[in-house]
Protein backbone atom coordinates (compact mmCIF):
# COMPACT_ATOMS: atom_id res chain seq x y z
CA UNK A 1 3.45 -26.90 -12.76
CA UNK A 2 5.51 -24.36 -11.55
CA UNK A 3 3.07 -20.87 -10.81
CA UNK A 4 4.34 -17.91 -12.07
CA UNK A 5 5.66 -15.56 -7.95
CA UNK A 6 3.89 -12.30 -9.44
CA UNK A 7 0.85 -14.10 -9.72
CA UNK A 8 0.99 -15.74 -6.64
CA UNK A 9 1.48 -12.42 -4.59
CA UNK A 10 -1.47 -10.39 -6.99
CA UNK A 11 -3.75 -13.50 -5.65
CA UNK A 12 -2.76 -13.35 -2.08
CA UNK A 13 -3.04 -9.52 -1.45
CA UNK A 14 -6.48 -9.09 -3.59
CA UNK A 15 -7.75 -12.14 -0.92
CA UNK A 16 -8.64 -14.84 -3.48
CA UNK A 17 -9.04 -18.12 -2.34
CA UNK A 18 -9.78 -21.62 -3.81
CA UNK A 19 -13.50 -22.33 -3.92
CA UNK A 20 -14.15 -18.93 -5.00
CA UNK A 21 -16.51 -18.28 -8.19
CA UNK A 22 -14.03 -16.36 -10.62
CA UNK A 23 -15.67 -12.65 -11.78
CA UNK A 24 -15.87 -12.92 -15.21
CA UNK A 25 -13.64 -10.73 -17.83
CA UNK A 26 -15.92 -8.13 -19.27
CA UNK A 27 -16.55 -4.28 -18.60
CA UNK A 28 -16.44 -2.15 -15.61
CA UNK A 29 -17.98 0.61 -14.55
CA UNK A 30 -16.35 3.84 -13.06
CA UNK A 31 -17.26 6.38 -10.47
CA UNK A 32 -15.97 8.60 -7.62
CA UNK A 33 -16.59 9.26 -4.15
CA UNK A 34 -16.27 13.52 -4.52
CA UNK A 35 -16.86 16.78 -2.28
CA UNK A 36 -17.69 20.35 -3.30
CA UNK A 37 -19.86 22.06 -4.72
CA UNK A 38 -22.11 20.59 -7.52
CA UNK A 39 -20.44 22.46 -10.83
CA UNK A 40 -17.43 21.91 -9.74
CA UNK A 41 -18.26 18.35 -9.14
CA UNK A 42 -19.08 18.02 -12.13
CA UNK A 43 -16.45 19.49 -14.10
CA UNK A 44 -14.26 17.07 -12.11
CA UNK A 45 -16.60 13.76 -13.22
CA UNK A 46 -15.63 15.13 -16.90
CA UNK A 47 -12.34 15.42 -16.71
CA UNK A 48 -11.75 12.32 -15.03
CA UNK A 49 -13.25 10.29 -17.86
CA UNK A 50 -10.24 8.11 -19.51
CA UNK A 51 -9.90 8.20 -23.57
CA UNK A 52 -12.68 5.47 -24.76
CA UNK A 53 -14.24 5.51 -22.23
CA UNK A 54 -18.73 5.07 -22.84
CA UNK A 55 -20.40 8.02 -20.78
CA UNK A 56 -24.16 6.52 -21.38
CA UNK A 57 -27.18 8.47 -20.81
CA UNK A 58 -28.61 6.33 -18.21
CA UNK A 59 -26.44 4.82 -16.26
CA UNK A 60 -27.12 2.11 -13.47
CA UNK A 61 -27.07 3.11 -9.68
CA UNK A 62 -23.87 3.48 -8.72
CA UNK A 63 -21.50 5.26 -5.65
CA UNK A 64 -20.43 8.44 -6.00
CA UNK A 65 -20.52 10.38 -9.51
CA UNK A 66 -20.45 8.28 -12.54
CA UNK A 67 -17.53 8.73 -14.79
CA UNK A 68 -18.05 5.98 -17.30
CA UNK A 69 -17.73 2.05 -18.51
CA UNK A 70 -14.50 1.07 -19.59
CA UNK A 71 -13.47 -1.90 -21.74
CA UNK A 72 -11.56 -3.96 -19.55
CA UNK A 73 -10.20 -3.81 -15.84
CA UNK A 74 -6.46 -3.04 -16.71
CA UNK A 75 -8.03 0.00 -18.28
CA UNK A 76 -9.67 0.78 -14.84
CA UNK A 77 -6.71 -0.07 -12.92
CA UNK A 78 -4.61 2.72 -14.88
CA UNK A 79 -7.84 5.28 -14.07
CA UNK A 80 -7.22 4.56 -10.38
CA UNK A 81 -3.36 4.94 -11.30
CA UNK A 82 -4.17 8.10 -12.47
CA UNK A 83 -6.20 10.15 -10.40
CA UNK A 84 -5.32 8.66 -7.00
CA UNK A 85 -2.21 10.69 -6.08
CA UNK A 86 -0.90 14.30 -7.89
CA UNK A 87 2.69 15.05 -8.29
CA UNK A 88 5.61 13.15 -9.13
CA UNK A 89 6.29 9.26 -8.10
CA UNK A 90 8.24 8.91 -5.02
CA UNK A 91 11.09 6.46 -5.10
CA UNK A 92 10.08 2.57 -4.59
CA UNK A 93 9.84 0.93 -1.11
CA UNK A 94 13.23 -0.66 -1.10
CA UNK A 95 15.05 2.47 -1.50
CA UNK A 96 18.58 3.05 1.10
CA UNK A 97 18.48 7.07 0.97
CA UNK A 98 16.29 9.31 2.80
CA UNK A 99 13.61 10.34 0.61
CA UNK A 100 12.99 13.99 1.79
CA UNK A 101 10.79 15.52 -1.30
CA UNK A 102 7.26 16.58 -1.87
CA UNK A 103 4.47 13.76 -1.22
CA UNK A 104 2.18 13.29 -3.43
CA UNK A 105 -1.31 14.26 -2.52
CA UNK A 106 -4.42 11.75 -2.55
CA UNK A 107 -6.95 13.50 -5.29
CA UNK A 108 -4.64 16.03 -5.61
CA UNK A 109 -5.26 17.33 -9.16
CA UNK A 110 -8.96 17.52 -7.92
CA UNK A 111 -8.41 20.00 -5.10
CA UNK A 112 -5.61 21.89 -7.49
CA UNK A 113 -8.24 21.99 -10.65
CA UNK A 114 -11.25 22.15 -9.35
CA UNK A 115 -11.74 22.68 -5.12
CA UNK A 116 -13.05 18.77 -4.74
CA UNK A 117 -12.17 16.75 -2.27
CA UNK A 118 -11.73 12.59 -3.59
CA UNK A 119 -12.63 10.16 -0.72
CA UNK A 120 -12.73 6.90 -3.16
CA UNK A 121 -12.21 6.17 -6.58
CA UNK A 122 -14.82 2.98 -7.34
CA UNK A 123 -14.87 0.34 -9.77
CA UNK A 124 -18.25 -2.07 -10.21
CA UNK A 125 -18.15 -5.16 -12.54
CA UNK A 126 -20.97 -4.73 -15.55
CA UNK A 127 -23.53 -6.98 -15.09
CA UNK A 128 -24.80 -9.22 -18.42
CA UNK A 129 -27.79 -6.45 -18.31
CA UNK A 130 -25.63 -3.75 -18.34
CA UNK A 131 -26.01 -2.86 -14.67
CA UNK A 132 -23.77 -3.55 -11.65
CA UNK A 133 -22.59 -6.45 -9.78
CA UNK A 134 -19.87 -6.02 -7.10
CA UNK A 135 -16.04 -5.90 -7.78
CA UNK A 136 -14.43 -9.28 -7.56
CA UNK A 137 -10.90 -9.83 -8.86
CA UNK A 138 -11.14 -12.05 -11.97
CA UNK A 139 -8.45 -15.49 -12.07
CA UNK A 140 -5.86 -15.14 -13.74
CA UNK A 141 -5.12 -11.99 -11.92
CA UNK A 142 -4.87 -8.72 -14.40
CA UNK A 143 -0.99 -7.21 -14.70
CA UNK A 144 -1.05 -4.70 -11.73
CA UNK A 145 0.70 -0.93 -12.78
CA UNK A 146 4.40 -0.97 -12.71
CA UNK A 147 4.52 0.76 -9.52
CA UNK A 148 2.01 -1.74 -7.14
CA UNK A 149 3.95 -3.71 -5.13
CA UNK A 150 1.35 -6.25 -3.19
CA UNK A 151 1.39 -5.61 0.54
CA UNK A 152 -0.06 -6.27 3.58
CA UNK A 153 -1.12 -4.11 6.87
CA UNK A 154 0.52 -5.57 10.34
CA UNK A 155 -2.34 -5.05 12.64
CA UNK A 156 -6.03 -5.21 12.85
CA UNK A 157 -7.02 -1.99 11.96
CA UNK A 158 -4.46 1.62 10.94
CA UNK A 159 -4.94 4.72 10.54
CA UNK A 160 -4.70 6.24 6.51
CA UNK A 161 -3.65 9.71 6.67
CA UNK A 162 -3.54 12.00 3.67
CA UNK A 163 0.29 13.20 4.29
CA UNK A 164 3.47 11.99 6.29
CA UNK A 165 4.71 13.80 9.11
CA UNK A 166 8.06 13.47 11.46
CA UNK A 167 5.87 11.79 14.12
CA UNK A 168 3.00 9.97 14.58
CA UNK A 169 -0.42 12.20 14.40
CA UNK A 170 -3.17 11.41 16.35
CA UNK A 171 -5.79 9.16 15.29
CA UNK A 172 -8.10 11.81 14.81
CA UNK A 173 -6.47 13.45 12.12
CA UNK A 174 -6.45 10.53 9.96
CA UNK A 175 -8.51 10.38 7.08
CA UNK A 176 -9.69 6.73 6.46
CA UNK A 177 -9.03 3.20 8.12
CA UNK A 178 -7.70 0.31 6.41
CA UNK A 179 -8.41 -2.82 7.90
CA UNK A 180 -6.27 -6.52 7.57
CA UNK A 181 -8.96 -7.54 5.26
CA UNK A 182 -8.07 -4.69 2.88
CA UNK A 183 -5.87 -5.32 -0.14
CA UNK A 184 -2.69 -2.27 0.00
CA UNK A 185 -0.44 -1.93 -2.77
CA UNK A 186 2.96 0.26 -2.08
CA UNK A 187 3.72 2.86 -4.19
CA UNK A 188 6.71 4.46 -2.96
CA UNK A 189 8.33 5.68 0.14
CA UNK A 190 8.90 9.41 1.86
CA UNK A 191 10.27 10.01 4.93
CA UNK A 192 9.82 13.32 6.56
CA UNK A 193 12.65 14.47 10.08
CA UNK A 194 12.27 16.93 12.96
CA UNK A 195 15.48 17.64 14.96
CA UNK A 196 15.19 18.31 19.00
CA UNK A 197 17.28 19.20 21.47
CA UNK A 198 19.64 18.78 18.20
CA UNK A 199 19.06 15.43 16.80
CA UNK A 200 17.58 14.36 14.40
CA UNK A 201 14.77 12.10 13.83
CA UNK A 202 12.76 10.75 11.00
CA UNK A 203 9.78 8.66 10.04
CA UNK A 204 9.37 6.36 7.19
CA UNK A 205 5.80 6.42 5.59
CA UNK A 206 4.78 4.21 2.94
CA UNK A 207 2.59 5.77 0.33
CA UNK A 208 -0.69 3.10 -0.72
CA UNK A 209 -3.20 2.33 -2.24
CA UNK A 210 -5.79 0.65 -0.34
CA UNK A 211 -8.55 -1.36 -2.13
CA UNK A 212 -11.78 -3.09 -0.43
CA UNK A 213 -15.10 -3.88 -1.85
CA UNK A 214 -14.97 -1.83 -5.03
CA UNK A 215 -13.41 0.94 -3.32
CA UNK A 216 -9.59 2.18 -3.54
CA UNK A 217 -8.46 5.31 -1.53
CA UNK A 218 -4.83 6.77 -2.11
CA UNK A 219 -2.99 7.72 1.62
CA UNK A 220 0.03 7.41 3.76
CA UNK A 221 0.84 4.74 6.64
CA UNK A 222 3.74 4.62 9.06
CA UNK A 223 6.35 2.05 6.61
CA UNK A 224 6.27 0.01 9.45
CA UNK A 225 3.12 -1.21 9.43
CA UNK A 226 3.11 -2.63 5.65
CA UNK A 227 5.03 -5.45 4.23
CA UNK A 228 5.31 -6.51 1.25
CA UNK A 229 3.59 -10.09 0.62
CA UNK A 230 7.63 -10.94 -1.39
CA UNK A 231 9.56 -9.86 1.34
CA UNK A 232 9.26 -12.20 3.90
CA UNK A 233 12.07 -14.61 4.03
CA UNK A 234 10.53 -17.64 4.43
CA UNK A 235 11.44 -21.49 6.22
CA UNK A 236 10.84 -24.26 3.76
CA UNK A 237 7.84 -25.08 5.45
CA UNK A 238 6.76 -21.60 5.07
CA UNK A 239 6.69 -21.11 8.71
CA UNK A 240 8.42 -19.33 10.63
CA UNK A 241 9.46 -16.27 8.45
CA UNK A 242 10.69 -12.91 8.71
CA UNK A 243 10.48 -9.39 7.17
CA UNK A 244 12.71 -6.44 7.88
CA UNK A 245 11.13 -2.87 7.34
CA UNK A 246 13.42 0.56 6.88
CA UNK A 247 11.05 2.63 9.58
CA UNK A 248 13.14 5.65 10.97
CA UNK A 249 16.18 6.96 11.68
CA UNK A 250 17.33 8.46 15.45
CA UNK A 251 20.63 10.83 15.45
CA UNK A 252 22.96 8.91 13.42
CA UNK A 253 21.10 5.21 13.73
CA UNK A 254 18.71 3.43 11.55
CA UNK A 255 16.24 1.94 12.67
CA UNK A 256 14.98 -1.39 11.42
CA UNK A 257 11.63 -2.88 12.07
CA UNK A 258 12.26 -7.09 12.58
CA UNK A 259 8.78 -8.74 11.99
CA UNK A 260 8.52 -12.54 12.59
CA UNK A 261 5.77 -14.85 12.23
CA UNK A 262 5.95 -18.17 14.37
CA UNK A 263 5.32 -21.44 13.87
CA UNK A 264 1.73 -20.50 15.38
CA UNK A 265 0.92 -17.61 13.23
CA UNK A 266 1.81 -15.25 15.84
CA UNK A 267 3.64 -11.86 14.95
CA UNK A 268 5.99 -10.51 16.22
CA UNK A 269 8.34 -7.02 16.68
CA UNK A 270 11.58 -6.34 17.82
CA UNK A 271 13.85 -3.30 16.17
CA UNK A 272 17.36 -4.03 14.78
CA UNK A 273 19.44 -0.68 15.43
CA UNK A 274 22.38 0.40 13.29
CA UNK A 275 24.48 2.79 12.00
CA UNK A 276 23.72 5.33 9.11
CA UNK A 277 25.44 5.13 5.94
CA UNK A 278 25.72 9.16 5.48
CA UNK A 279 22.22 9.86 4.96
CA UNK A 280 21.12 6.55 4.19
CA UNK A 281 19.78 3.10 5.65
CA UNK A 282 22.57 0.61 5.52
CA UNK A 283 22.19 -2.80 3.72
CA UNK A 284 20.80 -5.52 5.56
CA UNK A 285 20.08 -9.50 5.14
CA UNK A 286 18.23 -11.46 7.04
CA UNK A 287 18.73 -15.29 6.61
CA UNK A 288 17.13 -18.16 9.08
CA UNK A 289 19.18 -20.69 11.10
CA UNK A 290 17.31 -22.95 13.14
CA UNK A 291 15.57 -21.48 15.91
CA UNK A 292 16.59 -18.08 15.08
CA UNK A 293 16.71 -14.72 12.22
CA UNK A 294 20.88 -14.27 11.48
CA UNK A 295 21.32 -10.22 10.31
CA UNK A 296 24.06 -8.79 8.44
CA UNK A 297 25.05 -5.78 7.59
CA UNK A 298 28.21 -4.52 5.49
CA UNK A 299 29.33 -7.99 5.60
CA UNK A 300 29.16 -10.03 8.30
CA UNK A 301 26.64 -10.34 11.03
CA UNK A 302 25.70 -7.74 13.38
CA UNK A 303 22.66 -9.44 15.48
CA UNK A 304 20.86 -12.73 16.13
CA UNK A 305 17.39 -12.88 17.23
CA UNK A 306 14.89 -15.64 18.71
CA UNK A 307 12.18 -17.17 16.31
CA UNK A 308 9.73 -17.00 19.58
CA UNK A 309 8.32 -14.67 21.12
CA UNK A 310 11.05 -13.61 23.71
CA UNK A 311 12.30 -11.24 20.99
CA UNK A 312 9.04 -8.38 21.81
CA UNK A 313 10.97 -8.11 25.07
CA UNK A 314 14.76 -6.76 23.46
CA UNK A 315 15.26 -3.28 23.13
């Protein structure tokens, strides 16, 4: 039986795994991680409470500020939809032209409407006694919102921060960290430019989602570091494959991000430089041959690079 890709990619990114007990399909609780001052706290909780949702009188234990149980976890997924970012969607992650408008802001509408801060938007399983139990994704996996794309962090640990910026900030100013363990759905893509010395340069950031144990925080991370679990081009055995990330743009160049994963799990980086299209990222394919990643671009091929590890070493 042939599984349905979509389903595939949902399972991989929310880390299920065979010999896992399924969650049952039932109701889920809501609540929020939320600073400020108690009334306004409050006044948040209430508006943040979906249509049909139950507010009961005596709710279970739970993190943050209860907002109420909901039916059914699509339900809850579209809550998180809603109040994890304010302002308009940005355009998707596979987008060629700059994308050079407002970002939207993690808990936004909270700081806008009512001076709280939103540090994590939780969901808890209901328990058969009407208490908790914690999250687990239930098999088959739920249809995700039309704009989660499954993804993946590249390294161990990265910094969440809660805008974009031309350059890298320090690790200090970030916000959260989301960890390989993590699932991270892509929303959309921004990049934000500085010009020095008079050129240009710009940053792709990826705007996410980030779920893990119950939790999901909204944020931005360099575009580099997230990849899309269907965007790997894979070898038949699965191994090695490759994934080509739109990351930044220097003067009049784009600047392509070349993952590959090895034969031995390994990963690695090497950057595919080309020109801009006006003020876009040119196409780009990326096919294997043997022992090596053949890219084109416009055509015909513009570079070749090593399946091993020599390529960390080309500029």
């Amino acid at each position: 039986m042939k599984l349905d890709a979509r389903l595939v990619s949902v399972g991989l990114a929310a880390g299920l795994a065979l010999g896992v007990t399924p969650a049952r399909a039932g109701e889920y609780w809501l609540s929020a991680e939320i600073e400020g001052a108690a009334n306004t706290r409050s006044a948040a909780v209430v508006a943040m409470s979906p249509p049909g949702a139950e507010s009961p009188d005596t709710p279970p234990p739970l993190a943050g500020h209860v907002v109420g149980k909901v039916a059914d976890l699509p339900a809850a997924l579209a809550w998180v939809d809603r109040w994890a970012f304010s302002g308009a969607p940005l355009p998707t992650h596979d987008v060629h032209e700059l994308s050079l408008g407002p970002a939207p802001v993690p808990g936004g509408e909270l700081v806008s409407s009512f001076g709280t801060f939103l540090q994590a938007l939780v969901i808890d399983e209901v328990d058969e006694d009407g208490g908790t139990r914690g999250f687990g994704w239930p098999k088959p996996a739920p249809e995700l919102p039309e704009r989660w794309v499954p993804a993946a962090v590249m390294s161990q640990r990265a910094p969440l921060f809660a805008a974009p910026a031309p350059i890298l900030p320090p690790f200090a100013e970030s916000h959260d960290t989301v960890v390989r363990s993590d699932d991270v759905y892509l929303l959309g893509v921004v990049d934000r430019c500085e010009a020095t010395s008079g050129l240009r340069r710009c940053l792709r950031w990826a705007q996410v989602l980030v779920h893990g144990h119950g939790r999901w925080r909204g944020g931005y991370l360099p575009a580099a570091q997230v990849a899309t679990i269907d965007g790997w081009v894979r070898a038949p055995a699965g191994l090695p494959r490759v994934h080509a990330i739109r990351a930044a743009t220097a003067g009049d160049d784009a600047l392509f991000l070349l993952l590959i994963r090895t034969k031995d799990y390994e990963l690695h980086r090497t950057v595919i430089r080309l020109p801009l299209v006006g003020d876009a990222f040119p196409e780009l394919d990326v096919a294997l041959e043997g022992a090596e990643a053949v890219i084109a671009s416009g055509g015909g091929e513009v570079a070749r690079r090593s399946l091993t590890a020599s390529v960390d070493a080309r500029q």
